[in-house]
Protein backbone atom coordinates (compact mmCIF):
# COMPACT_ATOMS: atom_id res chain seq x y z
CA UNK A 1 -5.36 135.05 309.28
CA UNK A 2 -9.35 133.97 309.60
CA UNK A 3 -9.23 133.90 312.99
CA UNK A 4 -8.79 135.62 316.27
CA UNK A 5 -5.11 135.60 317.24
CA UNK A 6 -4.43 139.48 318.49
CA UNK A 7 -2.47 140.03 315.86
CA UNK A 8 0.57 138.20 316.48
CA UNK A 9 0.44 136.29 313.23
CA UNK A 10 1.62 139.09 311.14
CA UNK A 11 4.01 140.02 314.72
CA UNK A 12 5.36 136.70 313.85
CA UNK A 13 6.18 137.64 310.35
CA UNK A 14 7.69 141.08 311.09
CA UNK A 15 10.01 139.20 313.37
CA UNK A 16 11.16 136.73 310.66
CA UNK A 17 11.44 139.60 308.46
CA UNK A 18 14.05 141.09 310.66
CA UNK A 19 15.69 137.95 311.39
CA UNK A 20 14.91 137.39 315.20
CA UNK A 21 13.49 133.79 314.95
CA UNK A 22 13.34 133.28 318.79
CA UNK A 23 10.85 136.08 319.04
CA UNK A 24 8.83 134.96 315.83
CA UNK A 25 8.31 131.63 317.98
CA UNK A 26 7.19 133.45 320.84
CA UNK A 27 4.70 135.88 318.92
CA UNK A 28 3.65 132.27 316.91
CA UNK A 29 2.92 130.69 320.02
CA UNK A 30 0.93 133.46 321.10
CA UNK A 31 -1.00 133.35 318.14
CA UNK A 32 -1.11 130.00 318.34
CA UNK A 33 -3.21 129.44 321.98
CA UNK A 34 -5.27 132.27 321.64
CA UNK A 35 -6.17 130.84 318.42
CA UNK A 36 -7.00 127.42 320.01
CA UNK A 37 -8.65 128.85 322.93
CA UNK A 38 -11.33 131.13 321.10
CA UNK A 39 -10.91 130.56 317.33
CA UNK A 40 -13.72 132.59 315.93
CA UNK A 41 -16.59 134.82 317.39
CA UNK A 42 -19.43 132.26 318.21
CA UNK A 43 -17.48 129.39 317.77
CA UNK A 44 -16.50 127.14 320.36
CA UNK A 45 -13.17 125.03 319.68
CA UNK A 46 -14.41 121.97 321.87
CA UNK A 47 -17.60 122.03 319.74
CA UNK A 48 -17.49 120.05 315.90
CA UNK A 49 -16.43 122.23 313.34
CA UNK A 50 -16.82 121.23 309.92
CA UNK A 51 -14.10 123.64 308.53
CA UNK A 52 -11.61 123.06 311.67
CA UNK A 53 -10.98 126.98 312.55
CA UNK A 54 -8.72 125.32 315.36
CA UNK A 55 -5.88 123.89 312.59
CA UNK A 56 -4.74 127.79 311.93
CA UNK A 57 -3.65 127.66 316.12
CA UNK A 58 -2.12 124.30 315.72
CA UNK A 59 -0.02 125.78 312.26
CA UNK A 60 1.07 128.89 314.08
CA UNK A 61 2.65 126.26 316.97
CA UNK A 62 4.38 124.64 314.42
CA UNK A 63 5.57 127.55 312.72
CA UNK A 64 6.82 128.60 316.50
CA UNK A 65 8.90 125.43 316.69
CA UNK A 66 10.73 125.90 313.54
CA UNK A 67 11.38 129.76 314.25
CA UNK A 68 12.84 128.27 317.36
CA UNK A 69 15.11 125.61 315.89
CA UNK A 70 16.25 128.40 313.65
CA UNK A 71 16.68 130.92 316.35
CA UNK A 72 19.14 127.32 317.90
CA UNK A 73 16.84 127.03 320.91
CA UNK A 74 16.10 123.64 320.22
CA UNK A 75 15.06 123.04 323.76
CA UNK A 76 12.14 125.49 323.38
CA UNK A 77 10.91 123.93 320.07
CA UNK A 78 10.81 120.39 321.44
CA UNK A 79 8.63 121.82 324.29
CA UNK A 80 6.16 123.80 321.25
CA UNK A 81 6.06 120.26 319.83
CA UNK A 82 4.94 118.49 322.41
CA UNK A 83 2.43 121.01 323.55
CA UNK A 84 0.94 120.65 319.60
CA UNK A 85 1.26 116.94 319.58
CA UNK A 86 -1.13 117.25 323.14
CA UNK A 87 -3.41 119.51 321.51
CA UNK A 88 -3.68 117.62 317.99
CA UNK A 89 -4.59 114.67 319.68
CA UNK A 90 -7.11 116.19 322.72
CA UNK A 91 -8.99 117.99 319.01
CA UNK A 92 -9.15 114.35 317.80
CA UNK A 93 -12.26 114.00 319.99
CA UNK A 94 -14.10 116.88 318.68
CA UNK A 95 -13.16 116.96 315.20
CA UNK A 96 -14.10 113.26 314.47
CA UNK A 97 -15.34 113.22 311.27
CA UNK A 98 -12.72 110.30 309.66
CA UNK A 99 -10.92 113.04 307.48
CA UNK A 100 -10.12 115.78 309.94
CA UNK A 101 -8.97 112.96 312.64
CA UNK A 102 -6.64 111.69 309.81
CA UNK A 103 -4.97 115.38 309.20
CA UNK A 104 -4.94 115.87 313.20
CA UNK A 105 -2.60 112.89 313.01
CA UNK A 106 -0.94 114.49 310.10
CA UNK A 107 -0.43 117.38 312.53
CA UNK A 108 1.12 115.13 314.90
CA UNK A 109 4.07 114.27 312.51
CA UNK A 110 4.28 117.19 311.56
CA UNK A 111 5.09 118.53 315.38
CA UNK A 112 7.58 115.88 315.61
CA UNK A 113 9.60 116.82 312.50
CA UNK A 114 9.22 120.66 313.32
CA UNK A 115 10.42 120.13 317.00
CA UNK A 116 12.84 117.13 316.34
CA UNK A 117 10.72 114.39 318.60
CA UNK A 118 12.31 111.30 316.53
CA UNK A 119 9.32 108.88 315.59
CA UNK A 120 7.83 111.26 312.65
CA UNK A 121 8.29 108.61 310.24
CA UNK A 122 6.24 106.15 312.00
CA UNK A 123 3.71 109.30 312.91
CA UNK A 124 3.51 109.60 308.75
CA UNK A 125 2.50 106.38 308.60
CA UNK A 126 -0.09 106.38 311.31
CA UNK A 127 -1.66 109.32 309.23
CA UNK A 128 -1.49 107.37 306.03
CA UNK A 129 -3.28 104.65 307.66
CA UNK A 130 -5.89 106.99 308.69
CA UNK A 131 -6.50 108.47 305.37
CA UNK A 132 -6.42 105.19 303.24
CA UNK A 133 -9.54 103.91 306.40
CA UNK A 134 -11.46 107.40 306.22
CA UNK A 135 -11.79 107.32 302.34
CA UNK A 136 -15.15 105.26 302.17
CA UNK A 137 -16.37 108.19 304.27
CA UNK A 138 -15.19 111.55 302.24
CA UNK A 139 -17.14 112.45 299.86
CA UNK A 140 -15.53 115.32 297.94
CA UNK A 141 -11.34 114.94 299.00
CA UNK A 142 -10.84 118.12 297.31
CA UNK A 143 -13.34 120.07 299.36
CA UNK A 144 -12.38 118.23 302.62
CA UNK A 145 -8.74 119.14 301.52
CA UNK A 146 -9.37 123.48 301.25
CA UNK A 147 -10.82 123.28 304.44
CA UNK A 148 -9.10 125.61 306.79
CA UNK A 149 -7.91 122.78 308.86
CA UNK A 150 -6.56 120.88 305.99
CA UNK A 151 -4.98 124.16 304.58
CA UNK A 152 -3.48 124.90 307.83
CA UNK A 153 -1.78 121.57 307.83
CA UNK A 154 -0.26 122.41 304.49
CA UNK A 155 1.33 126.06 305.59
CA UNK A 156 4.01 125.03 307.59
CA UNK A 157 5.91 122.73 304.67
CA UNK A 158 5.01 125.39 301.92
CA UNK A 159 6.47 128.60 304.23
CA UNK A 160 9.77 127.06 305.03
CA UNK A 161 10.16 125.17 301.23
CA UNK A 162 9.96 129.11 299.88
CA UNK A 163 13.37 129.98 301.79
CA UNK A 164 14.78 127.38 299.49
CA UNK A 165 13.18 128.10 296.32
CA UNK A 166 14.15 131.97 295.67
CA UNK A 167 10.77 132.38 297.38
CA UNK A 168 8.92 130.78 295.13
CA UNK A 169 5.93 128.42 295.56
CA UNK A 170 8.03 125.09 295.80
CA UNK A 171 5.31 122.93 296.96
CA UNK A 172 1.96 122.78 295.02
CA UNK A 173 -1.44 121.72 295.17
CA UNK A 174 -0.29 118.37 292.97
CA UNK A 175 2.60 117.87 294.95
CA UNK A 176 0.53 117.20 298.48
CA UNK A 177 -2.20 115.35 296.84
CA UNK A 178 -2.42 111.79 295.10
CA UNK A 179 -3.56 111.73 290.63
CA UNK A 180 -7.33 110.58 291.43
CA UNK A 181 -9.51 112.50 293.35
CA UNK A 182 -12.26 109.89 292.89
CA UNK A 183 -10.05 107.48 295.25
CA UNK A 184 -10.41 109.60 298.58
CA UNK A 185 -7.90 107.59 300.70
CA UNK A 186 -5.57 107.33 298.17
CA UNK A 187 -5.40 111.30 297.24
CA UNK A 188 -5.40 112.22 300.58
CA UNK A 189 -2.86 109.76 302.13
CA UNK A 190 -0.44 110.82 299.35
CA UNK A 191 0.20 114.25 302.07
CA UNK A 192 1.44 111.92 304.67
CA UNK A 193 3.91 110.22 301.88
CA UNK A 194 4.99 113.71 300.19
CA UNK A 195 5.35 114.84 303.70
CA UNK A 196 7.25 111.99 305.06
CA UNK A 197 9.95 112.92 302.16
CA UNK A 198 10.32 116.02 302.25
CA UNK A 199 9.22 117.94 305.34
CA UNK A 200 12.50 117.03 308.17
CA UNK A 201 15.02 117.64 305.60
CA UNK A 202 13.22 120.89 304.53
CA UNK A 203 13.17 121.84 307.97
CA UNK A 204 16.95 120.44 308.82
CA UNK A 205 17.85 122.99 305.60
CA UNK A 206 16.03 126.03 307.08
CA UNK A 207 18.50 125.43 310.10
CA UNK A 208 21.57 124.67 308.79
CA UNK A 209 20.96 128.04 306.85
CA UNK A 210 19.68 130.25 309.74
CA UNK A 211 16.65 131.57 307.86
CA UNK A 212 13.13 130.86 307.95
CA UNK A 213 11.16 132.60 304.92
CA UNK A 214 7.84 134.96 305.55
CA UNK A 215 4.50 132.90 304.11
CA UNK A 216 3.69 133.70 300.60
CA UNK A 217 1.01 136.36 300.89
CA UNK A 218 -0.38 139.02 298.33
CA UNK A 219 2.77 138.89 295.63
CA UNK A 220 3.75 141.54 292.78
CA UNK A 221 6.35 140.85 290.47
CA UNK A 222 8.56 143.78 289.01
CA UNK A 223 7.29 146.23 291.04
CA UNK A 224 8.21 149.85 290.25
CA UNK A 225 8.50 151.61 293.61
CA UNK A 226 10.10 149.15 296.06
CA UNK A 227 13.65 147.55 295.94
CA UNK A 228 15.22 145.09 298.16
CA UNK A 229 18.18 146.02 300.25
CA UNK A 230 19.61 142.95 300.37
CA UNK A 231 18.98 140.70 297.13
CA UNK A 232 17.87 144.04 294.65
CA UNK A 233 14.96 142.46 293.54
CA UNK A 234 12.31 144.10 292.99
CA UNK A 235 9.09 141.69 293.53
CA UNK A 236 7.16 141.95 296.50
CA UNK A 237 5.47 140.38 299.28
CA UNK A 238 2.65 141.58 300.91
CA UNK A 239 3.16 140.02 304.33
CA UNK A 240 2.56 140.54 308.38
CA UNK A 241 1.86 144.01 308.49
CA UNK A 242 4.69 144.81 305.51
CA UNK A 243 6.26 145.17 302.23
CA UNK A 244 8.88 142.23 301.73
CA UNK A 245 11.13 140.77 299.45
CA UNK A 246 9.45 138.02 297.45
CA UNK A 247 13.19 135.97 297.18
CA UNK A 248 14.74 136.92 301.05
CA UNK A 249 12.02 138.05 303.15
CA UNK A 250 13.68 141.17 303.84
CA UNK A 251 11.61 144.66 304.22
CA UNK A 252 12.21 146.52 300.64
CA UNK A 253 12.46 149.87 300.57
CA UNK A 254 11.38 152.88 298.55
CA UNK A 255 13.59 153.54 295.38
């Protein structure tokens, strides 16, 4: 992580590694708050931000919220949801540039998928809406769109697609984003469509099967020291503060 969340990011990701979801969730959530209440040294989160530091705190909620529907405390994650949906919207009068008001509402669908709210189809929508109206004012999409807030909004749908995909990057840049860059409400609005699709039963998957997938961080494939327990395969993931199994998440060990 970019920011300053004590360290329970990569807690977070230890946690999932060893299969305790309800704790992942907590150490998210911690990450999360402290994230949105002092992002980055020198930055203020209720001060405009034109690279939205503040998204990473809102991701690490939502990545709390599926942990917990994983973990089958679906009473906490509707709680996690609700708190993101409050802060996505309160950040909606700082970050007001048309773009970055348009992802926070793609954050608020988002929440409501992740902590199973009901209304995330109409949310999508909403964020559509927003999009297709803010394109007269973006400029570049596809700088606006690597921002970290914009990037942060992406995470969430990417992690949990991997524990469906062997671990592999299921979801791609081309995926979240529309053919033609040069039509800016168009290309981004097509995240709030692909989303719409694909992100509640992605998420209804990950709990049916009781496993939520580390991110994707530094990967090696065929590497010759480490072996996973579980799966034998031997491509890594460099992620939290360990060596995991590119397909299962699990810590590999030494051969």
């Amino acid at each position: 992580m970019n920011t300053n969340d004590g360290g329970h990011h990569d807690a977070a990701v230890d946690a999932l590694a060893a299969r305790e979801y309800e704790r992942a969730g907590n150490r998210y959530t911690r990450g999360g708050r402290r994230v949105l209440a002092d992002p980055r040294p020198d930055l203020d989160p209720f001060e405009p931000d034109e690279k939205g530091w503040i998204g990473q705190g809102l991701q690490q909620l939502i990545a709390a919220a599926v942990a917990y529907r994983v973990a089958g405390v679906g009473e906490r994650a509707g709680r996690r949801a609700a708190e993101g949906i409050a802060a996505a919207r309160d950040f909606q009068s700082v970050l007001d540039e048309p773009g970055q008001a348009a992802c926070l509402a793609e954050f608020v669908a988002d929440f409501r998928v992740a902590g199973a709210l009901g209304g995330a189809g109409d949310a999508y929508d909403a964020a559509a809406e927003r999009y297709q109206t803010a394109g007269d004012a973006v400029d570049s999409p596809q700088a606006l769109a690597t921002t970290p807030l914009f990037e942060a909004a992406a995470a969430t749908i990417k992690q949990v697609a991997r524990g469906q995909a062997d671990g592999e990057i299921a979801i791609k840049w081309e995926d979240l984003h529309g053919p033609d860059p040069s039509r800016p409400g168009e290309f981004l609005a097509h995240r709030a469509g692909f989303k719409k699709q694909r992100f509640p039963g992605l998420v209804e998957r990950a709990v049916a099967d009781g496993h939520l997938a580390a991110p994707r961080g530094t990967t090696e494939y065929n590497n010759d020291t480490h072996r996973c327990p579980n799966c034998g395969s031997t491509h890594v993931n460099w992620a939290g503060t360990g060596i995991l199994c590119l397909r299962c998440s699990t810590p590999t060990a030494e051969k």
